[in-house]
N, C-alpha and C. Protein backbone atom coordinates (compact mmCIF):
# COMPACT_ATOMS: atom_id res chain seq x y z
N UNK A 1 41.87 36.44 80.64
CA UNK A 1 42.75 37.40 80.03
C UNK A 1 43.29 36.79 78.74
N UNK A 2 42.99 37.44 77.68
CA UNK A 2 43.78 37.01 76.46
C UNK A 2 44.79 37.96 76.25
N UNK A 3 46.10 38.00 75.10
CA UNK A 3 47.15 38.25 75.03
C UNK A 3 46.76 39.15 73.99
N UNK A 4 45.60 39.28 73.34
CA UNK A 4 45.41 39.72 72.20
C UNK A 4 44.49 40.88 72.12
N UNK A 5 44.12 40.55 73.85
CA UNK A 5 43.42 42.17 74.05
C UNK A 5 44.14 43.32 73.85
N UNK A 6 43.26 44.27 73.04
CA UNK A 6 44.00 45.78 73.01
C UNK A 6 44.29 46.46 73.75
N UNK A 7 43.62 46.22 75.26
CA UNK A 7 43.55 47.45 76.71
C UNK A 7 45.01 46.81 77.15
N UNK A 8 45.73 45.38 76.78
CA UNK A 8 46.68 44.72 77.47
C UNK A 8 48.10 45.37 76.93
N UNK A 9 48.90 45.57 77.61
CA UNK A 9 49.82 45.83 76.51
C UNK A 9 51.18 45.39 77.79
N UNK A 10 52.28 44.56 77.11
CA UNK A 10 53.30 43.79 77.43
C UNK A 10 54.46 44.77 77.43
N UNK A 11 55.38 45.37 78.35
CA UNK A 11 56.42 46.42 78.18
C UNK A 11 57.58 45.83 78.58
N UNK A 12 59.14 46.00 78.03
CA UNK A 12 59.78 46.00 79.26
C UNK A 12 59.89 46.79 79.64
N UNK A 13 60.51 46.66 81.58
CA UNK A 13 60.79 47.73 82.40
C UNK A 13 62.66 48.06 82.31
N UNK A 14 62.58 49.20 82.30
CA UNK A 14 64.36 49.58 82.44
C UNK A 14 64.62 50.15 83.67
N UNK A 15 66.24 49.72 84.47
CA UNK A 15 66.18 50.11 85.34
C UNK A 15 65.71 49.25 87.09
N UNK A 16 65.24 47.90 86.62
CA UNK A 16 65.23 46.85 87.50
C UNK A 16 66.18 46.62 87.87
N UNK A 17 67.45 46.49 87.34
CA UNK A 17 68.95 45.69 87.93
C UNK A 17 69.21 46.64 89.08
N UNK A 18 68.64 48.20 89.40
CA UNK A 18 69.32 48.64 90.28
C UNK A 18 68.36 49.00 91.71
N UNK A 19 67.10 47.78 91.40
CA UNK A 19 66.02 47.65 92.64
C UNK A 19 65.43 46.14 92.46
N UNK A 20 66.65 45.55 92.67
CA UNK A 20 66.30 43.95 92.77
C UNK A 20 65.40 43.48 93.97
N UNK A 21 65.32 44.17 94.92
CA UNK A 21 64.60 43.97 96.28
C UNK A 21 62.93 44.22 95.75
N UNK A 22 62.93 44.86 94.59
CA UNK A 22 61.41 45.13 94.26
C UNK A 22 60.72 43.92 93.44
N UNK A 23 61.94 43.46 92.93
CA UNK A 23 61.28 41.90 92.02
C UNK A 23 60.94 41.11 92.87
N UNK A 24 60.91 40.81 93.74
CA UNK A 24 60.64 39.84 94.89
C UNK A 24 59.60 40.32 95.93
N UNK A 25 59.28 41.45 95.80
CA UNK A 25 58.85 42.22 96.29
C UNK A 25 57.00 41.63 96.20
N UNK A 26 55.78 41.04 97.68
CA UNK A 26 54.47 41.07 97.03
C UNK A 26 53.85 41.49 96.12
N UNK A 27 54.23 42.80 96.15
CA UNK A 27 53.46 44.33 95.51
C UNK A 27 53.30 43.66 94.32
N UNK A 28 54.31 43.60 93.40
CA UNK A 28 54.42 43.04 91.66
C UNK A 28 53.98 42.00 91.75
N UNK A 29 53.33 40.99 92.22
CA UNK A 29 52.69 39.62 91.79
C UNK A 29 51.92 40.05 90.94
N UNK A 30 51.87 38.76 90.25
CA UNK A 30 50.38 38.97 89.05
C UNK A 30 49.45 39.19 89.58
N UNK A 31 48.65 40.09 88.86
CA UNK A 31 47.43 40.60 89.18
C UNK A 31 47.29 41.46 90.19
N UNK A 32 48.05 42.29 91.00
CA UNK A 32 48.30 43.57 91.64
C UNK A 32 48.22 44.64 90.89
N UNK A 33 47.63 45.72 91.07
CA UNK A 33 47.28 47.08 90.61
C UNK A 33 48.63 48.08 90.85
N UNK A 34 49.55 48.69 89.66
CA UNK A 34 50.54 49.27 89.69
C UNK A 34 50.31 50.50 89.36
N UNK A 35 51.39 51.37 89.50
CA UNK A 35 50.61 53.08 89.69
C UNK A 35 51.63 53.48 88.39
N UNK A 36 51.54 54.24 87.18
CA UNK A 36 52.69 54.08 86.08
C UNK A 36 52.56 56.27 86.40
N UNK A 37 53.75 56.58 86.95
CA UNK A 37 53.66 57.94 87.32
C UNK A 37 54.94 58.79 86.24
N UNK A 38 54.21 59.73 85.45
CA UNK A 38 55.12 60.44 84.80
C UNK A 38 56.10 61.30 85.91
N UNK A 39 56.69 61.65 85.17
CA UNK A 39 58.03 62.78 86.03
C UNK A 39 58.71 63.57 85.07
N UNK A 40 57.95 64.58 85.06
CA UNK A 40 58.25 65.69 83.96
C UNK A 40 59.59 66.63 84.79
N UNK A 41 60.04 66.43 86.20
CA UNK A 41 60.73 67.12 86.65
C UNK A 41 61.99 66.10 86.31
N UNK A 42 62.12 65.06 85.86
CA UNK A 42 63.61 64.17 86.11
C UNK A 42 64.48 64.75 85.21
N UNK A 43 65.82 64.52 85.73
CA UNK A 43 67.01 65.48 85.49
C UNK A 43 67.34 64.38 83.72
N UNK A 44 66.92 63.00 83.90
CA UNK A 44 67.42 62.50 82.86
C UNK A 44 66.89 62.26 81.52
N UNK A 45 65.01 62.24 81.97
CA UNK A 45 64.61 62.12 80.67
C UNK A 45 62.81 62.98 81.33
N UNK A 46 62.52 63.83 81.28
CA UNK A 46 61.32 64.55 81.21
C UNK A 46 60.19 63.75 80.78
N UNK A 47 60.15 62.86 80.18
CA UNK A 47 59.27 61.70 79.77
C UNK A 47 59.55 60.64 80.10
N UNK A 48 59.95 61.04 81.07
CA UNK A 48 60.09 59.76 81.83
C UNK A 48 58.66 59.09 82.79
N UNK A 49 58.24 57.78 82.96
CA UNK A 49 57.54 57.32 83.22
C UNK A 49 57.80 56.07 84.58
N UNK A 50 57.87 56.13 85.44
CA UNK A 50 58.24 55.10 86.05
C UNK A 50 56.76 54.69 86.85
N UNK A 51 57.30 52.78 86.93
CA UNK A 51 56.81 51.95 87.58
C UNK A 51 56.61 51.96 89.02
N UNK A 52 55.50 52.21 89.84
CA UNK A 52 55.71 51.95 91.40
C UNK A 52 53.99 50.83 91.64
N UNK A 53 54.60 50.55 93.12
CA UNK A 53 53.18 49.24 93.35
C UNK A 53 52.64 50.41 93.73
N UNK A 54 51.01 49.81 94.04
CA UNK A 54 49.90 50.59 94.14
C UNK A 54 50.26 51.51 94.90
N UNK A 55 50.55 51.10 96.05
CA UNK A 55 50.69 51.77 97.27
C UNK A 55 51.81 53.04 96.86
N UNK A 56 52.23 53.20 96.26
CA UNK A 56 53.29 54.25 95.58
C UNK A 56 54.76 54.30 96.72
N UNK A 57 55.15 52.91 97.24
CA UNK A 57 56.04 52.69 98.19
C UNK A 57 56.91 52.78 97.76
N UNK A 58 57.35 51.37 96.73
CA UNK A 58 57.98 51.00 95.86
C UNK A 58 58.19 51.03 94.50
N UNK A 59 59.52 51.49 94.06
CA UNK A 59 59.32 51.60 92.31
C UNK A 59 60.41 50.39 91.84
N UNK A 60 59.57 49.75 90.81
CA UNK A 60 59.93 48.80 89.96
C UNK A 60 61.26 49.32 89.07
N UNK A 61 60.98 50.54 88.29
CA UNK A 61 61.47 50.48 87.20
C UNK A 61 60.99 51.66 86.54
N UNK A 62 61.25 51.96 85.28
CA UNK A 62 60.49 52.60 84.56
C UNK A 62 60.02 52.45 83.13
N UNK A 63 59.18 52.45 82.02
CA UNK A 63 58.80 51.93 81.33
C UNK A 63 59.58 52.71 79.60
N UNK A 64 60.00 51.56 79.04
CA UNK A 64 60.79 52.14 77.94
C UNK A 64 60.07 53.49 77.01
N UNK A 65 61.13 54.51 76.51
CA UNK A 65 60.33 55.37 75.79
C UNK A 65 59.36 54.82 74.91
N UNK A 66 60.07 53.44 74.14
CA UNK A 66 59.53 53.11 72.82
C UNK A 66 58.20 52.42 73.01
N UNK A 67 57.83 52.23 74.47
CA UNK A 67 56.67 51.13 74.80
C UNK A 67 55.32 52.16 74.84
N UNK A 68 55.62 53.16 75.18
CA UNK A 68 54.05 54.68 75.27
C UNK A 68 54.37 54.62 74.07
N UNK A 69 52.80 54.87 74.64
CA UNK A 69 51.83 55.67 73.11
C UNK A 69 52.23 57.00 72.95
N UNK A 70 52.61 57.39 71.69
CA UNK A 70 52.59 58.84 71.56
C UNK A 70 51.61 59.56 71.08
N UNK A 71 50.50 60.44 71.99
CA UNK A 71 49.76 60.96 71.35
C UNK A 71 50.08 62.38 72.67
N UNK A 72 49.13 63.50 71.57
CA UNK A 72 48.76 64.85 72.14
C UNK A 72 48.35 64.49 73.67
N UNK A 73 47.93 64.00 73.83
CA UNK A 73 46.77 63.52 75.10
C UNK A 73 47.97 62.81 76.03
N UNK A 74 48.85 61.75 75.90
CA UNK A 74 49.50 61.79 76.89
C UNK A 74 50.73 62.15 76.97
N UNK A 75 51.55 63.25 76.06
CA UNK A 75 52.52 64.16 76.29
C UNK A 75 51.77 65.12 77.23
N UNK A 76 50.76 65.21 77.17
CA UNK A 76 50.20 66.23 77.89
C UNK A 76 50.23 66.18 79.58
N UNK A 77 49.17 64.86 79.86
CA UNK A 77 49.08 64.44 81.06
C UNK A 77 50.67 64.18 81.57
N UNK A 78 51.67 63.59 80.96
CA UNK A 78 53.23 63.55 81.52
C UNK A 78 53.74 64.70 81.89
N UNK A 79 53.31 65.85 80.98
CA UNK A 79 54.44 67.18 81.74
C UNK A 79 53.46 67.70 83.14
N UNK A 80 52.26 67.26 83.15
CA UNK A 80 51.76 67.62 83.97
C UNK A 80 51.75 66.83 84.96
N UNK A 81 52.70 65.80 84.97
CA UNK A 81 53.10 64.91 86.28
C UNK A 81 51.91 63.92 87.04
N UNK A 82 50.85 63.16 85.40
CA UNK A 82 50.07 62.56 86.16
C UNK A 82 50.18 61.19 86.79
N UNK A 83 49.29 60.60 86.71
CA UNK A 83 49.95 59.12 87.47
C UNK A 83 48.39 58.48 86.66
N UNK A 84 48.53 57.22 86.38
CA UNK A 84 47.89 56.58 86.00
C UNK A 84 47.94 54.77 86.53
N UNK A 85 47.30 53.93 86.84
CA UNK A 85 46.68 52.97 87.48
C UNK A 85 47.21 52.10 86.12
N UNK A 86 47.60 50.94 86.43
CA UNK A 86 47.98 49.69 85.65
C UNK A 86 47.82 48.31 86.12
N UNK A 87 48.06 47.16 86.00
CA UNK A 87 48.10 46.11 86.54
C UNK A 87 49.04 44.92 86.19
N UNK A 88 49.94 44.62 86.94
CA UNK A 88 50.75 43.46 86.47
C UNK A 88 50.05 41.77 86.17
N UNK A 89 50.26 41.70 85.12
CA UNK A 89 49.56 40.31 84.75
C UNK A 89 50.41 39.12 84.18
């Protein structure tokens, strides 16, 4: 893994301080497969994006507005409440 790959991309998560049981948590070790699920229904931000482990048990967090990509293509897939596959590294 280099740092300089383009598919890689480094975020912070917001919203950890109030699921500390998840930082410690197996699920998030490096190199575990994370599920990054929009939520076009949330009362606080409609683009909102949050963090859960694969298993969609546990949620980390959720990923800053400023860290997505903004394009046509995934405003799209977000209101439509998709979920997309990630990996902690």
């Amino acid at each position: 893994m280099h740092w300089e790959d383009p598919q890689i991309r480094v975020v912070p998560v917001a919203g950890v301080s109030y699921r500390p049981q998840a930082l410690d948590d197996p699920s998030f070790d490096p190199a575990r497969k994370l599920t990054l699920v929009c939520e076009p229904d949330n009362p606080h931000d409609p683009g909102a994006v949050a963090i859960y482990n694969d298993e969609r048990t546990l949620q980390l967090g959720y990923v800053l507005p400023q860290s997505l990509p903004s394009s046509p293509a995934t405003s799209k897939r977000c209101r439509s409440g998709a979920s997309r596959a990630a990996c902690v590294c």
